[in-house]
C-alpha atoms as a PDB file:
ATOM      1  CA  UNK A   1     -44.745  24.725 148.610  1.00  0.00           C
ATOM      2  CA  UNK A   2     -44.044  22.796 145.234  1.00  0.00           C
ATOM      3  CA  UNK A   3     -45.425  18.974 145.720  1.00  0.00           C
ATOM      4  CA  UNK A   4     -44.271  15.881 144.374  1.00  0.00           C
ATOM      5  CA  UNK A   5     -46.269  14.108 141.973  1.00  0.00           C
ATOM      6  CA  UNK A   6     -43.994  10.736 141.662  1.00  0.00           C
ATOM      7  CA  UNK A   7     -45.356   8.815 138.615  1.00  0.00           C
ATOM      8  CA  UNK A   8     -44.807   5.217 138.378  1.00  0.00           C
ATOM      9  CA  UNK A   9     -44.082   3.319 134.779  1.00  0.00           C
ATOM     10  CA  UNK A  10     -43.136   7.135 133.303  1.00  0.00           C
ATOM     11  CA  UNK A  11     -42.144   6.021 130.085  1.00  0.00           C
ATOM     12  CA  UNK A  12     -45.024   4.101 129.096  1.00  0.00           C
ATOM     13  CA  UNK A  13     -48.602   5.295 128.119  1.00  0.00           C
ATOM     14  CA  UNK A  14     -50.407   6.029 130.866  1.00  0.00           C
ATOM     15  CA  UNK A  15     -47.016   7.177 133.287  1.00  0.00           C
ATOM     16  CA  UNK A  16     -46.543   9.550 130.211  1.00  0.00           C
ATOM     17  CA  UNK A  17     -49.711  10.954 130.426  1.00  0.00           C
ATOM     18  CA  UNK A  18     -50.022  11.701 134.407  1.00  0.00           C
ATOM     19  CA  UNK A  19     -46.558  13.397 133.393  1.00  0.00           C
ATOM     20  CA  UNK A  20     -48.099  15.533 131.242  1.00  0.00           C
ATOM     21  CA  UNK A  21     -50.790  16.806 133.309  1.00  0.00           C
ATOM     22  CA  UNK A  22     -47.684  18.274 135.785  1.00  0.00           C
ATOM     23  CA  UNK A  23     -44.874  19.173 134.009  1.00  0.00           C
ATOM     24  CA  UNK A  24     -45.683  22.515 133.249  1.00  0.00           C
ATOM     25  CA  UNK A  25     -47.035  23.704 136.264  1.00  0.00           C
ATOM     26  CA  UNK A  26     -45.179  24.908 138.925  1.00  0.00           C
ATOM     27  CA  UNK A  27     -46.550  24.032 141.957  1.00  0.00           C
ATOM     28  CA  UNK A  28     -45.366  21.142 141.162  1.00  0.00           C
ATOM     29  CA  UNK A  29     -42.549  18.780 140.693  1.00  0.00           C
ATOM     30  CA  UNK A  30     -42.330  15.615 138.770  1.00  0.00           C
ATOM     31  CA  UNK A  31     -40.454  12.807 139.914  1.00  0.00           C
ATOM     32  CA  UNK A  32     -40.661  10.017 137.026  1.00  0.00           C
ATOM     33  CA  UNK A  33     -39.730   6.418 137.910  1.00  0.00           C
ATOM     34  CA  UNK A  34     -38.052   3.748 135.513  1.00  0.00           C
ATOM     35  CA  UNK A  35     -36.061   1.171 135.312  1.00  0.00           C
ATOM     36  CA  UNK A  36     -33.637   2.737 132.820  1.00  0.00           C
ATOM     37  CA  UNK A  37     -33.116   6.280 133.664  1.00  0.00           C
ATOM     38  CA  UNK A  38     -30.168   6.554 130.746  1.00  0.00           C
ATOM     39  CA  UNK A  39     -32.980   5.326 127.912  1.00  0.00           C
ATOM     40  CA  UNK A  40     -33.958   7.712 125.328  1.00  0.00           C
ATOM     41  CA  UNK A  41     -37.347   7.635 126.789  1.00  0.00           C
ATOM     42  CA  UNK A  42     -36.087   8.709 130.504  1.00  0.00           C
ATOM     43  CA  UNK A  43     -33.708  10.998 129.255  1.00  0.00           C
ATOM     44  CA  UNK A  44     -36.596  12.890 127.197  1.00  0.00           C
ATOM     45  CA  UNK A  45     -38.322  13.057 130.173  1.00  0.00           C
ATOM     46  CA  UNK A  46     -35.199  14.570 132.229  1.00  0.00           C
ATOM     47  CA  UNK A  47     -34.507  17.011 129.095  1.00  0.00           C
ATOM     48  CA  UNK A  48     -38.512  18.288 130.117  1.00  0.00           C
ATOM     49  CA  UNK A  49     -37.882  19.059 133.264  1.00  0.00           C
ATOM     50  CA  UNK A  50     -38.802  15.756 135.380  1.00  0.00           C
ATOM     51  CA  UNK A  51     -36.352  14.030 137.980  1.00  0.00           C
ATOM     52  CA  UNK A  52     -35.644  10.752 136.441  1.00  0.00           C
ATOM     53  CA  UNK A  53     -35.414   8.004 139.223  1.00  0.00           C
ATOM     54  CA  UNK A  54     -34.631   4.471 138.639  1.00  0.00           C
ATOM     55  CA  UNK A  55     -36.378   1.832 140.836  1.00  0.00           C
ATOM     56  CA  UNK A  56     -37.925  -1.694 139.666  1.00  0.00           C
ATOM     57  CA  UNK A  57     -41.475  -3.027 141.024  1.00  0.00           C
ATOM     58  CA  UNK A  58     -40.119  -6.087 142.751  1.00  0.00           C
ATOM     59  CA  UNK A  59     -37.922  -4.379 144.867  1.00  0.00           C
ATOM     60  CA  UNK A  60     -39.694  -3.118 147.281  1.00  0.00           C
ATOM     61  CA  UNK A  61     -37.046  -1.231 149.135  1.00  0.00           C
ATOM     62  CA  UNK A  62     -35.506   0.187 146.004  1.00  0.00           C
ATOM     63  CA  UNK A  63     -39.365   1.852 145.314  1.00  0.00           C
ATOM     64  CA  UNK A  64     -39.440   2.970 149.521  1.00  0.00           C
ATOM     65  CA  UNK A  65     -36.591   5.263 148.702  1.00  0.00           C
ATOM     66  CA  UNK A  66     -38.023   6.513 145.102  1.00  0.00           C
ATOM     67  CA  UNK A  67     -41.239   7.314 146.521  1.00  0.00           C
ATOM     68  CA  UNK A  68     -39.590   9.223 149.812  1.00  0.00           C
ATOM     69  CA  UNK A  69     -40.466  13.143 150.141  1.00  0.00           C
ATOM     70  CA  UNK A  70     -43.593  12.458 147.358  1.00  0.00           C
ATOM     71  CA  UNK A  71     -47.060  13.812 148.149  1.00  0.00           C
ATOM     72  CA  UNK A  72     -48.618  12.094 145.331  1.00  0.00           C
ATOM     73  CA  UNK A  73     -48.047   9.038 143.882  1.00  0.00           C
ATOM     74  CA  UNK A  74     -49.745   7.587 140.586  1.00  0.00           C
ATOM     75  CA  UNK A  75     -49.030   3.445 140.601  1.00  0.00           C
ATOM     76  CA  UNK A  76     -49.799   0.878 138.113  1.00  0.00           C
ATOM     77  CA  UNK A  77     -48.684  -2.290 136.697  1.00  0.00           C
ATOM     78  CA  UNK A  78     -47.987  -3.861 133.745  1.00  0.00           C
ATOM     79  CA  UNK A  79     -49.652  -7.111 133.358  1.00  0.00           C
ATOM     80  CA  UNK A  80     -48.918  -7.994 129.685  1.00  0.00           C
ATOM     81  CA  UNK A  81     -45.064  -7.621 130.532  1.00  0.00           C
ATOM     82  CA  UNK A  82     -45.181 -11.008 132.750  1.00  0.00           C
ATOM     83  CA  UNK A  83     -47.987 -12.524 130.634  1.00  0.00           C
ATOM     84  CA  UNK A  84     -45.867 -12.482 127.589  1.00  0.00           C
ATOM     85  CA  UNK A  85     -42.898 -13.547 129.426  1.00  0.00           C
ATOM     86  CA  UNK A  86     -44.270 -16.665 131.305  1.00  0.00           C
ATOM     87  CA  UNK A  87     -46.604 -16.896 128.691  1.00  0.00           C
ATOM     88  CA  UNK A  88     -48.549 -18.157 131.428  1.00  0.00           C
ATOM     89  CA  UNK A  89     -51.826 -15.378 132.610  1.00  0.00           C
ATOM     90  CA  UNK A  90     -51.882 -17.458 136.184  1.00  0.00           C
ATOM     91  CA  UNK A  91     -48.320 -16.759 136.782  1.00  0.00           C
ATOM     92  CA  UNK A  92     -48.649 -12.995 135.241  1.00  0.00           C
ATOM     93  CA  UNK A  93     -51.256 -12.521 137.905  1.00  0.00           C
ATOM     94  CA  UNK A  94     -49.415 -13.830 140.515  1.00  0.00           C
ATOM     95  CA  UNK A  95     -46.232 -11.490 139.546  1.00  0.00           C
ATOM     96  CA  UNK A  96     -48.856  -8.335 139.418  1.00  0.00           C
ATOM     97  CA  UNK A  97     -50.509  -8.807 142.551  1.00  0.00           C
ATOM     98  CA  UNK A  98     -46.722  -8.865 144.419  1.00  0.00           C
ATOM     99  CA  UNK A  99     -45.655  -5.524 142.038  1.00  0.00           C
ATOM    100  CA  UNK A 100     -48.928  -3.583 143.017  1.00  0.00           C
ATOM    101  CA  UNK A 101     -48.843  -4.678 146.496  1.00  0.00           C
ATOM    102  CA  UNK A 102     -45.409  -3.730 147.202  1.00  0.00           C
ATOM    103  CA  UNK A 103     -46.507  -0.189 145.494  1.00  0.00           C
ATOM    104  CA  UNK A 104     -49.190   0.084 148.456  1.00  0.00           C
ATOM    105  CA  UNK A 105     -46.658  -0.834 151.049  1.00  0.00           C
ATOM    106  CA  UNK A 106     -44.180   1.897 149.357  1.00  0.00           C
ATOM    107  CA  UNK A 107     -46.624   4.508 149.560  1.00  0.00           C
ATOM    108  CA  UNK A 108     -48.158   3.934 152.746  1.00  0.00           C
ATOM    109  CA  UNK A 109     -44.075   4.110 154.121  1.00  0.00           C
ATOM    110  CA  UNK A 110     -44.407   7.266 152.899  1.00  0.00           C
ATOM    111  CA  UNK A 111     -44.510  10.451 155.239  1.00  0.00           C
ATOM    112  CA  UNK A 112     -45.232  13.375 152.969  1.00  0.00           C
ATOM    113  CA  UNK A 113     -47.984  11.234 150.924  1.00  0.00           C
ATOM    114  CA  UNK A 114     -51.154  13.060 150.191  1.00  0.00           C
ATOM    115  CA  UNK A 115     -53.022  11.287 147.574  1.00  0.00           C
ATOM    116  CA  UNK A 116     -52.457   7.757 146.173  1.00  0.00           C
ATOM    117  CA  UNK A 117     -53.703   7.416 142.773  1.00  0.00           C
ATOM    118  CA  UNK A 118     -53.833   3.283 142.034  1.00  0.00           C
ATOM    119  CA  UNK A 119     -54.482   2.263 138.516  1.00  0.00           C
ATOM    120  CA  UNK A 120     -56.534  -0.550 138.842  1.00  0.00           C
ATOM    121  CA  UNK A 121     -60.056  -2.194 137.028  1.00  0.00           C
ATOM    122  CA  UNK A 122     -63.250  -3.093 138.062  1.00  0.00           C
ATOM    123  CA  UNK A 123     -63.615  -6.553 139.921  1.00  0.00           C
ATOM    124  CA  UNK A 124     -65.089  -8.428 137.252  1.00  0.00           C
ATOM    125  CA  UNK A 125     -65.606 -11.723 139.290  1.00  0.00           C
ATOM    126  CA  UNK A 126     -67.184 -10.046 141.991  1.00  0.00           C
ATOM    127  CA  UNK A 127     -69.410  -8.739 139.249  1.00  0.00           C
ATOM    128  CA  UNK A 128     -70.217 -11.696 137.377  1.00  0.00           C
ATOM    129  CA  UNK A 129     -70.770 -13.506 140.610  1.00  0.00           C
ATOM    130  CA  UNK A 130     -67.605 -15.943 139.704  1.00  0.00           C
ATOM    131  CA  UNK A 131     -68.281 -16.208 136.155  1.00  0.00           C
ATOM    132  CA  UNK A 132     -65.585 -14.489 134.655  1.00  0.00           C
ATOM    133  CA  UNK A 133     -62.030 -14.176 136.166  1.00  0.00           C
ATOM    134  CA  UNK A 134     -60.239 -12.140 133.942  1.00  0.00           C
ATOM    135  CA  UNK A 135     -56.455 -11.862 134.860  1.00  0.00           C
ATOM    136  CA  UNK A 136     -55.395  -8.694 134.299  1.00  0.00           C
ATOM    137  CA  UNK A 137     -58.391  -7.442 136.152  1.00  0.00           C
ATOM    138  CA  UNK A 138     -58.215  -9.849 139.010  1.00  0.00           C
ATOM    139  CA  UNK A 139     -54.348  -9.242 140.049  1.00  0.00           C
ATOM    140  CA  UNK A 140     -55.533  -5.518 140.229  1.00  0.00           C
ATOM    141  CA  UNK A 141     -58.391  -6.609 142.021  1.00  0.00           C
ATOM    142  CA  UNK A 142     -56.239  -8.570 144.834  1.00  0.00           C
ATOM    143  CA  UNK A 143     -54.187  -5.119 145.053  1.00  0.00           C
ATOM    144  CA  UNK A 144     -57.055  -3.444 145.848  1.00  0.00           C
ATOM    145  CA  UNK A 145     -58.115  -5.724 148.484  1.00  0.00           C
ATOM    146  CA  UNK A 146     -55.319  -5.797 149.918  1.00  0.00           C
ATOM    147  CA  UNK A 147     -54.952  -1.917 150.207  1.00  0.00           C
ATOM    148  CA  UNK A 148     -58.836  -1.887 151.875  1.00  0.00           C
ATOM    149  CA  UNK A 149     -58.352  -4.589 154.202  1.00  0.00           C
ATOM    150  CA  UNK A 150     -54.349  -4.095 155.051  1.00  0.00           C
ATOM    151  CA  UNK A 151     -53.412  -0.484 154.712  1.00  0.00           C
ATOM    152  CA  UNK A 152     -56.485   1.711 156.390  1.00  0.00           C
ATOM    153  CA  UNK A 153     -54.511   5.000 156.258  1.00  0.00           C
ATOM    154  CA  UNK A 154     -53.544   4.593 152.545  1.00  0.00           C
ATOM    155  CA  UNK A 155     -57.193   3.931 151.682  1.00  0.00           C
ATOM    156  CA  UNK A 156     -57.742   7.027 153.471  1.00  0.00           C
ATOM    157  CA  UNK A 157     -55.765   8.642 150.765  1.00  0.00           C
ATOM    158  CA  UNK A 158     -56.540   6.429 147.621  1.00  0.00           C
ATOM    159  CA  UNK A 159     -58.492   6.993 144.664  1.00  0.00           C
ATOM    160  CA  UNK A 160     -58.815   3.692 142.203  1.00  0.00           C
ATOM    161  CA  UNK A 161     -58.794   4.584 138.896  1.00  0.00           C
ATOM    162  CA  UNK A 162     -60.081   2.588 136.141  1.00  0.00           C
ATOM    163  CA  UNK A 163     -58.801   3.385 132.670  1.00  0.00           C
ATOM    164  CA  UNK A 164     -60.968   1.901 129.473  1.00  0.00           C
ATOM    165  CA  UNK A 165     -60.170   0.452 126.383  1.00  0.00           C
ATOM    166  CA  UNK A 166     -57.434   1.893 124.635  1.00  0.00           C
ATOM    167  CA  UNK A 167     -57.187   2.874 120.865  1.00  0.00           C
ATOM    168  CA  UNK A 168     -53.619   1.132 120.560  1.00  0.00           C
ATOM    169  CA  UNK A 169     -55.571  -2.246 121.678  1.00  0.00           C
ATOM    170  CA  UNK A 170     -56.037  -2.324 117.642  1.00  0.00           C
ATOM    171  CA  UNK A 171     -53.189  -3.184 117.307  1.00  0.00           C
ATOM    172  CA  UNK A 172     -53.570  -6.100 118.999  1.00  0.00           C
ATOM    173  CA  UNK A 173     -54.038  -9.486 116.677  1.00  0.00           C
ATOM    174  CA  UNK A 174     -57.157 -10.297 118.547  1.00  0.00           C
ATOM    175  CA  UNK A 175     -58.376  -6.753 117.442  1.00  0.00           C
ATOM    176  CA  UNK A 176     -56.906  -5.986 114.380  1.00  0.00           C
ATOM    177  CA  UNK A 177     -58.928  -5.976 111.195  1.00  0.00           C
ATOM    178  CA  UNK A 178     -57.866  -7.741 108.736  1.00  0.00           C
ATOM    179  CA  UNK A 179     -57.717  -6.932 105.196  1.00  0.00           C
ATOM    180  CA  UNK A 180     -59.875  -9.638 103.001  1.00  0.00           C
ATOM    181  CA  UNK A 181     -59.412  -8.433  99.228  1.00  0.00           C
ATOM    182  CA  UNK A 182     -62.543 -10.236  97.909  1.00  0.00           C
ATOM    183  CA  UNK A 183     -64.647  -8.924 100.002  1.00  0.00           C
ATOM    184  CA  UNK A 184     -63.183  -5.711  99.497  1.00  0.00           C
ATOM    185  CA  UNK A 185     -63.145  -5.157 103.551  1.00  0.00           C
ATOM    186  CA  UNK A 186     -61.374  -5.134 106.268  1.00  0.00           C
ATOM    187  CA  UNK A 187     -63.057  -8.160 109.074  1.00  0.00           C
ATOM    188  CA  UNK A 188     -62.737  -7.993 112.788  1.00  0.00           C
ATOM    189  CA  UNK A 189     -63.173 -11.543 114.226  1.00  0.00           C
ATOM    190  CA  UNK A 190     -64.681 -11.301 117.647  1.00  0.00           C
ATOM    191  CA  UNK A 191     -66.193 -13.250 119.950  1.00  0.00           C
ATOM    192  CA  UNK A 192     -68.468 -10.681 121.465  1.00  0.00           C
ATOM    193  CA  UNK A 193     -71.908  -9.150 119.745  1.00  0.00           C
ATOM    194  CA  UNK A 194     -71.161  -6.092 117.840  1.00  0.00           C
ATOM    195  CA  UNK A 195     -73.598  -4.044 119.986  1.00  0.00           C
ATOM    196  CA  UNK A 196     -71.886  -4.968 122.921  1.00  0.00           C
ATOM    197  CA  UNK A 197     -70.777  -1.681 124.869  1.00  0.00           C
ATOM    198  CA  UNK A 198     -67.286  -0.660 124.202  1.00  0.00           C
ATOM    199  CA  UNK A 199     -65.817   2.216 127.383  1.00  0.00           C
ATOM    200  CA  UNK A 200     -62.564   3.959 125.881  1.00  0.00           C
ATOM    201  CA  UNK A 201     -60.209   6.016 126.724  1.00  0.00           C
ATOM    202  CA  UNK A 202     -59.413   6.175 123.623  1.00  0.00           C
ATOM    203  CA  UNK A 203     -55.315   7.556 123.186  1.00  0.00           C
ATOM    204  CA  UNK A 204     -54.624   6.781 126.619  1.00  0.00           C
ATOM    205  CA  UNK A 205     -51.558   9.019 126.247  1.00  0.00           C
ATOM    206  CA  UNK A 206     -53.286  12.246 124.961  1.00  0.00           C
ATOM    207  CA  UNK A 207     -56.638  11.627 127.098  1.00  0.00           C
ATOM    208  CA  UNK A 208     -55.718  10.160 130.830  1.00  0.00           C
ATOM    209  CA  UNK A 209     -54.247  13.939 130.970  1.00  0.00           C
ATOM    210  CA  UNK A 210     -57.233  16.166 132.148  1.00  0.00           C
ATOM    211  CA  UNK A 211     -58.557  12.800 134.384  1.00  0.00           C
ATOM    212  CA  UNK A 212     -55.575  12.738 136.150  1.00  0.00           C
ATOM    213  CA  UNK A 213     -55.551  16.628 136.901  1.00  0.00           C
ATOM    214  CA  UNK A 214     -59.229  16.794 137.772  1.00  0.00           C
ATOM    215  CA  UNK A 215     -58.422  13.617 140.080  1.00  0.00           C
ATOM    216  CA  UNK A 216     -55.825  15.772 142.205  1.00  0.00           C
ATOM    217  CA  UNK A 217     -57.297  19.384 141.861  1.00  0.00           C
ATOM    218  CA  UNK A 218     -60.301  17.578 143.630  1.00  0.00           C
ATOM    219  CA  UNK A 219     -58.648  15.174 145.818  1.00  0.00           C
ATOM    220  CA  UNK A 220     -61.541  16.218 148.854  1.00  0.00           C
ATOM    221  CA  UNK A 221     -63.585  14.224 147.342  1.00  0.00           C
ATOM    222  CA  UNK A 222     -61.684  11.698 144.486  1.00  0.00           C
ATOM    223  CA  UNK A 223     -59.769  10.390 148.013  1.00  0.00           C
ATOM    224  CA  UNK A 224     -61.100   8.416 150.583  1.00  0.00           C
ATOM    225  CA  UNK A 225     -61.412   5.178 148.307  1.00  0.00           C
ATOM    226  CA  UNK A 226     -63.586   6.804 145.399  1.00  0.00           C
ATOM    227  CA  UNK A 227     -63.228   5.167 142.219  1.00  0.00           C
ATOM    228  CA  UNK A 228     -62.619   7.241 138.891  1.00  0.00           C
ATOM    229  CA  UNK A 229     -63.835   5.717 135.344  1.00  0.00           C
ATOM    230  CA  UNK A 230     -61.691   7.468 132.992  1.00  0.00           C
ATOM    231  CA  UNK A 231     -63.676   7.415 129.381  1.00  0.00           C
ATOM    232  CA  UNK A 232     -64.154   9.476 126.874  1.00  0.00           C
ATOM    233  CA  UNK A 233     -66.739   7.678 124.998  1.00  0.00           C
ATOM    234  CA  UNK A 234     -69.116   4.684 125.065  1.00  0.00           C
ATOM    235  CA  UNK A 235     -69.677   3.357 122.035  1.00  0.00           C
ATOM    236  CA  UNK A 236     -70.587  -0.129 120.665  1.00  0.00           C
ATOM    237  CA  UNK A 237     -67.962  -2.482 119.228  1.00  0.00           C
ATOM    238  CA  UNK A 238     -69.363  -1.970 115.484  1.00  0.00           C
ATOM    239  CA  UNK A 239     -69.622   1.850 115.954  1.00  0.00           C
ATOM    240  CA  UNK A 240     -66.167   1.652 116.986  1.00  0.00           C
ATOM    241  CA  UNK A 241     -64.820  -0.454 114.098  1.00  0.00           C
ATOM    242  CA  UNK A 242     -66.763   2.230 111.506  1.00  0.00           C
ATOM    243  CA  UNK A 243     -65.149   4.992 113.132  1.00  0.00           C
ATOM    244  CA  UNK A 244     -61.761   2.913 112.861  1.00  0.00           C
ATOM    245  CA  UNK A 245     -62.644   2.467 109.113  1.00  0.00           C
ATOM    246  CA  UNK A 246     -63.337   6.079 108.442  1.00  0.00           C
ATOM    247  CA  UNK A 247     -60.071   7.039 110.012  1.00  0.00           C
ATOM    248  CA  UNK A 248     -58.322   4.658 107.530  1.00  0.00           C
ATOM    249  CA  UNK A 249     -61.069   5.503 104.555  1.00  0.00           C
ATOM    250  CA  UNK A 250     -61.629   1.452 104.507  1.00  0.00           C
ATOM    251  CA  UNK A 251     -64.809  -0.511 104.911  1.00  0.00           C
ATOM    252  CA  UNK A 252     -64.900  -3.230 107.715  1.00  0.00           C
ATOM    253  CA  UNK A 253     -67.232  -5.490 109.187  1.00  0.00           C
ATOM    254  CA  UNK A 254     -67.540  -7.561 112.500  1.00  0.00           C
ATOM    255  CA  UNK A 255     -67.475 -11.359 111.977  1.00  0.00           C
ATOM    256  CA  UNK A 256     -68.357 -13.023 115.441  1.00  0.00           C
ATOM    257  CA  UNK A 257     -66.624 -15.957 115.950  1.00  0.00           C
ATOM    258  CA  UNK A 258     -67.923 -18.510 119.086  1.00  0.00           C
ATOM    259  CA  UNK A 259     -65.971 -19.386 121.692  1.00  0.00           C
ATOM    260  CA  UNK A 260     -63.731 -22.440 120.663  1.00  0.00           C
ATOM    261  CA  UNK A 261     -62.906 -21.026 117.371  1.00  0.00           C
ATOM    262  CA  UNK A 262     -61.348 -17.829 119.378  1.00  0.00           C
ATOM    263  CA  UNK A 263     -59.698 -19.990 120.979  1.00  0.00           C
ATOM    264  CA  UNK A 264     -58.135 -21.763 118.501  1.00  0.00           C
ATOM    265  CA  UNK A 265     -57.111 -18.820 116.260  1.00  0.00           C
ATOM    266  CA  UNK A 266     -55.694 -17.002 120.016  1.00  0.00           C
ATOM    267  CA  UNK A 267     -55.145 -20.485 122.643  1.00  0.00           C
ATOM    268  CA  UNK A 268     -53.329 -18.160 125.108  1.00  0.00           C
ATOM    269  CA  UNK A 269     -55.107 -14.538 124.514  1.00  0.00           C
ATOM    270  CA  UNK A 270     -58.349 -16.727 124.850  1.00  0.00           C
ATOM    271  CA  UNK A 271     -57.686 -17.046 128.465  1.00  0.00           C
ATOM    272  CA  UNK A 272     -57.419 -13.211 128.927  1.00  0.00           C
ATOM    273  CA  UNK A 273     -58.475 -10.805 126.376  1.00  0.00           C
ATOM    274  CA  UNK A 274     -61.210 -13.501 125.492  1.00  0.00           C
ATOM    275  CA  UNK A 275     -62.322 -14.185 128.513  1.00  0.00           C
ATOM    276  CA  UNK A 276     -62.830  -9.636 128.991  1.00  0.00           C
ATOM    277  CA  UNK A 277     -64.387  -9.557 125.935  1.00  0.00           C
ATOM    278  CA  UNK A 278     -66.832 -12.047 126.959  1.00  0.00           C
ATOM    279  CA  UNK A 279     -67.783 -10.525 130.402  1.00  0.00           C
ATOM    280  CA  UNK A 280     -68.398  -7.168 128.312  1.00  0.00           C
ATOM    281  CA  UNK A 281     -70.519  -9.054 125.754  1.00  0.00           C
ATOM    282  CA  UNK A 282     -72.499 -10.173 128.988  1.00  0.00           C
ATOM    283  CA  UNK A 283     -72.609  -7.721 131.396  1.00  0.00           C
ATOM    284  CA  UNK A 284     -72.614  -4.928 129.078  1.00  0.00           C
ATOM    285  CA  UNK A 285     -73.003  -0.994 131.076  1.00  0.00           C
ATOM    286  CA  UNK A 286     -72.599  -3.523 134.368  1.00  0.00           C
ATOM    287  CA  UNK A 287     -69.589  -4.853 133.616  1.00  0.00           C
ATOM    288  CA  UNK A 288     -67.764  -0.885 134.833  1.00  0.00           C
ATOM    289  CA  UNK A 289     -69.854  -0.767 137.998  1.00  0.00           C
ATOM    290  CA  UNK A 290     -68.932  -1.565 141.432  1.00  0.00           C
ATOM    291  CA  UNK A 291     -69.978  -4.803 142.788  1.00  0.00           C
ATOM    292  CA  UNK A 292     -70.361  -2.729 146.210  1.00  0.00           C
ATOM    293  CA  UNK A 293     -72.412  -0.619 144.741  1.00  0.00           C
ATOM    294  CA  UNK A 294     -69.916   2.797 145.035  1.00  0.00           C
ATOM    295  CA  UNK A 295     -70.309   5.714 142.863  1.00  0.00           C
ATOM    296  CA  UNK A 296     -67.874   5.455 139.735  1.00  0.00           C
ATOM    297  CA  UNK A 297     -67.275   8.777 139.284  1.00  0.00           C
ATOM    298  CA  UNK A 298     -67.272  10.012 135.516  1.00  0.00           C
ATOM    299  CA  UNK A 299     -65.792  12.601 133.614  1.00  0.00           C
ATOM    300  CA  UNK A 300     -69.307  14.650 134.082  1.00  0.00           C
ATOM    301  CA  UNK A 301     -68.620  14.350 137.758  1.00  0.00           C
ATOM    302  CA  UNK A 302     -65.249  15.448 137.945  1.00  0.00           C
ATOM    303  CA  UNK A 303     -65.859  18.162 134.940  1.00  0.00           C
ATOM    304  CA  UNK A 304     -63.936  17.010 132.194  1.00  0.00           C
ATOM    305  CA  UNK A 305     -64.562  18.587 128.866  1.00  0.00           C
ATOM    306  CA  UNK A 306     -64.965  16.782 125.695  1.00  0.00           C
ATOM    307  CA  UNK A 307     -62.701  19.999 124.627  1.00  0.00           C
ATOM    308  CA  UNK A 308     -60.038  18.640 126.235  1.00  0.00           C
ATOM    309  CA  UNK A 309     -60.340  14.676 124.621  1.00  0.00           C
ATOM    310  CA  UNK A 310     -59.348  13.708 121.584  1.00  0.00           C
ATOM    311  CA  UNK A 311     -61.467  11.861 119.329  1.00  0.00           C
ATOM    312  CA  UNK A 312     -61.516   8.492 119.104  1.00  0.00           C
ATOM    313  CA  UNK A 313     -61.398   8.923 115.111  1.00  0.00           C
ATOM    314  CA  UNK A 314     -58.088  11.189 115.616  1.00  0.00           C
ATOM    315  CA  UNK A 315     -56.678   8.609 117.539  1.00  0.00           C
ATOM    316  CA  UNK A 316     -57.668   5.702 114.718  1.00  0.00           C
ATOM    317  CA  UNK A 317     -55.870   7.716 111.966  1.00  0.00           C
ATOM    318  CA  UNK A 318     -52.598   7.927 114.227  1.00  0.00           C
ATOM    319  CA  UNK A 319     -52.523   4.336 114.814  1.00  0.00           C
ATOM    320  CA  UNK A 320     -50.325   2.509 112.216  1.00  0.00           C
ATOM    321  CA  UNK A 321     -51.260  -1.351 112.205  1.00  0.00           C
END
């Protein structure tokens, strides 16, 4: 029987990724969800093969019906689209934690569902015993308690995923190195140590591919509530600025910044982006562990091959600034 692998956000990084890791493969079928079907982007992925289905994250009927007849599902949110709007990363939260908790109450109305694959982050104020709320982290986290304490059978049938620190993120301001002529560098202003700890996924697009498949080949044992780190490397945050300035055959150099002067080249970022960057700086290999104390299961566990990642210096040389 070919299954349904319904992929939430389709068009965007990560949705085109789990895409990827079905498309060809017939024992399945992919049903992509977006909100504009008749885009370039959906209709590239209806000219592959997928069924293109429009349905929006705050209607939660509207996703009921998309997700109907799928035995998997891969959900996720988009913080940055509400931050950005509201500029506002209370109110951001507030809209994620309604958009990932109607995606639970989708899937667990659905029948056929076999897996539930919830892209989500570790609970850094659990972690930091209060210290650190960061936003895009916590509306996940609410999602996820809601889907432990409210939806038993979807649990049964969830693996959390947490994805790490994208390549792209460089182009971020707060990330970007900037050219100082000079100095005859390129200077990353951060308000983190440079050996702090840096988990990546590094091209989210190319590398969530084989994480995802791995997840669902071995669903007996990624289900259940198990929690998937998808990395490809651990480096620090100066190793990964070198292998950003090899890519672009530059020099750089970290130049930590404290606190208030983050925030007052970034006032708004400071409050999320910042406030991560921080709770890495302090909680360093802790800050991807489960407060719980559950396995995070790596790509070791579920036999990922560094054959099958891209390099984080590939990815640096694709990324135009």
């Amino acid at each position: 029987m070919t299954k349904i692998v319904t992929v939430v956000g389709a068009t965007g990084a990560q949705g085109r990724a789990v895409v990827n890791a079905f498309l060809n493969n017939p024992a399945y079928k992919v049903r992509a969800i977006t909100r504009n079907p008749s885009g370039a982007a959906g209709q590239a992925l209806a000219a592959k093969g997928a069924e293109v289905v429009s349905a929006d994250l705050n209607d939660l009927e509207g996703l009921t019906k998309a997700f109907a007849g799928s035995h998997v599902i891969f959900g996720m949110t988009n913080f940055f689209e509400p931050f950005i709007a509201h500029q506002d990363p209370i109110k951001a939260m507030e809209v994620e934690v309604q958009q990932g908790t109607n995606l639970a109450r989708a899937a667990a109305a659905t029948a056929t569902l076999e897996h539930y694959i919830w892209s989500t982050l570790p609970n850094a104020l659990a972690v930091s015993a209060g210290k650190y709320l960061v936003p895009h982290f916590e509306g996940k986290n609410r999602v996820d308690a809601y889907i432990r304490e409210r939806e038993p059978a979807l649990l049964r049938k969830t693996t959390f995923l947490w994805v790490g620190f994208y390549s792209t993120n460089y182009a971020f301001p707060m990330y970007t190195p900037y050219p100082i002529p000079t100095a005859g560098k390129h200077v990353q202003f951060a308000n983190f140590a440079p050996d702090t700890p840096i988990s990546s996924i590094g091209d989210v697009a190319v590398n969530l591919t084989p994480f995802v498949r791995a997840v669902v080949e071995q669903r007996a044992r990624t289900a259940g509530g198990a929690i998937v780190l998808a990395v490809s490397s651990v480096t620090t945050a100066a190793d990964m600025l070198q292998t950003w300035a090899r890519a672009r055959g530059v020099q750089a150099q970290i130049v930590r910044v404290s606190g208030r002067d983050y925030r007052d080249l970034w006032p708004l970022w400071a409050d999320e982006i910042g406030i991560m960057n921080e709770y890495w700086d302090e909680y360093r290999e802790k800050s991807w562990s489960d407060p719980a104390g559950a396995k995070v299961l790596t790509k070791e566990d579920l036999g990922v091959q560094d054959a099958e990642l891209q390099s984080l210096e590939v990815a640096f040389k694709a990324l135009e600034l």
